[in-house]
Protein backbone atom coordinates (compact mmCIF):
# COMPACT_ATOMS: atom_id res chain seq x y z
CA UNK A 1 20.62 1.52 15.80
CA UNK A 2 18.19 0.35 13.24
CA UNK A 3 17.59 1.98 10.04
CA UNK A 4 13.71 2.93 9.10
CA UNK A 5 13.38 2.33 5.72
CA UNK A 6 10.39 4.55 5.92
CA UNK A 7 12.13 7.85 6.10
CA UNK A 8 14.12 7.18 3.45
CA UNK A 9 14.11 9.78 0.45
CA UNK A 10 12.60 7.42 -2.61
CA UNK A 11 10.23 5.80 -0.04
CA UNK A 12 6.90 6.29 -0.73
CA UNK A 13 4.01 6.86 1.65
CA UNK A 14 2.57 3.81 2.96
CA UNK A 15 -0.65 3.57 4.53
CA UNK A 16 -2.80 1.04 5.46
CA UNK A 17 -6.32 1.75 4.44
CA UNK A 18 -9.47 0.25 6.37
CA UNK A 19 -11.83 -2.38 5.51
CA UNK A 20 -14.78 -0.01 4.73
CA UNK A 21 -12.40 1.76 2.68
CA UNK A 22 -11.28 -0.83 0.67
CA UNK A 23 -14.84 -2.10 -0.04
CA UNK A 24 -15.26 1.17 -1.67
CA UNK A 25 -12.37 0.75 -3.55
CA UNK A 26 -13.22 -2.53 -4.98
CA UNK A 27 -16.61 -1.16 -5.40
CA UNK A 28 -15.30 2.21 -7.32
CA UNK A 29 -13.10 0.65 -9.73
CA UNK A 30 -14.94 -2.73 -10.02
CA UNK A 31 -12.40 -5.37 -9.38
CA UNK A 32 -11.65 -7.80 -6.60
CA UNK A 33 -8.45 -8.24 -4.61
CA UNK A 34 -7.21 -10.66 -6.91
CA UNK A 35 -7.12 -8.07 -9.34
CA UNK A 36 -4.81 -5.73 -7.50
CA UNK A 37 -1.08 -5.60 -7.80
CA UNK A 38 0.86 -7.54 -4.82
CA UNK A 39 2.97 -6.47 -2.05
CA UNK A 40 4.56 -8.63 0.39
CA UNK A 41 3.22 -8.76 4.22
CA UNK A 42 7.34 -8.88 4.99
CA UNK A 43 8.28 -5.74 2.62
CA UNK A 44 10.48 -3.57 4.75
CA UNK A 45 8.04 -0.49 3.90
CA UNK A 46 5.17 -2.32 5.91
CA UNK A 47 7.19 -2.92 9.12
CA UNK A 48 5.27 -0.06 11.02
CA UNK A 49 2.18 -1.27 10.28
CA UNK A 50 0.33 -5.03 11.65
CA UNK A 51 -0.65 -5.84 7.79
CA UNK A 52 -2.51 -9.04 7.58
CA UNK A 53 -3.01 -11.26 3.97
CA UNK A 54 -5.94 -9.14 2.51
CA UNK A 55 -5.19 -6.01 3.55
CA UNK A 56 -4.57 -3.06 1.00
CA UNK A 57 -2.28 -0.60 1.18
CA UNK A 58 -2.02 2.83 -0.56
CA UNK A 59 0.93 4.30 -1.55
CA UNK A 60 1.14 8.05 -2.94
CA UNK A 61 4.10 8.72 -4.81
CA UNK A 62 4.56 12.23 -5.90
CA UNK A 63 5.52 13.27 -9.20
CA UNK A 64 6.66 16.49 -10.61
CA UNK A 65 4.47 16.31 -13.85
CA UNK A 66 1.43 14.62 -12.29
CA UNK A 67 1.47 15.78 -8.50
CA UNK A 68 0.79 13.00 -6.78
CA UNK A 69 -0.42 9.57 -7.81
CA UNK A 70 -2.08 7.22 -5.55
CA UNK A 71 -1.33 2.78 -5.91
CA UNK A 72 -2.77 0.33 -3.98
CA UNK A 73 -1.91 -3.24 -3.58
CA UNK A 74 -2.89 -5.88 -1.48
CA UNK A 75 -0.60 -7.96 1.23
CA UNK A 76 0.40 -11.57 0.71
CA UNK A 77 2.35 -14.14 2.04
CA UNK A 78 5.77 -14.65 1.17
């Protein structure tokens, strides 16, 4: 039996967002993906999902003061 790390209770959501919208993201906040914090293609959070270098994830972590906040980062190799 094989623990998802995913339904854990200080796991964030995860998603992987599409191409058109992370164009609009770069677009929006005017940066490039070289600008956007990391996250590793083998982090134990993207297991469910076939993340390729480039891709951006979001990840909404909810706050008592601030509701919920919403990160991305972009997948690299190891």
């Amino acid at each position: 039996m094989a623990f998802d790390v995913n339904k854990h209770l200080l796991v964030p959501k995860h998603t992987k967002i599409s191409d058109s919208e992370k164009s609009k993201l770069l677009e929006k906040y005017n940066v490039n993906l070289l600008s956007l914090p990391k996250i590793l293609k083998d982090d134990p959070a993207l297991s469910k999902f076939d993340v390729k270098v480039g891709d951006v994830v979001k990840i909404e972590r909810k706050s008592k003061t601030a509701g919920a906040s919403m990160y991305y980062r972009v997948v690299v190799e190891a």
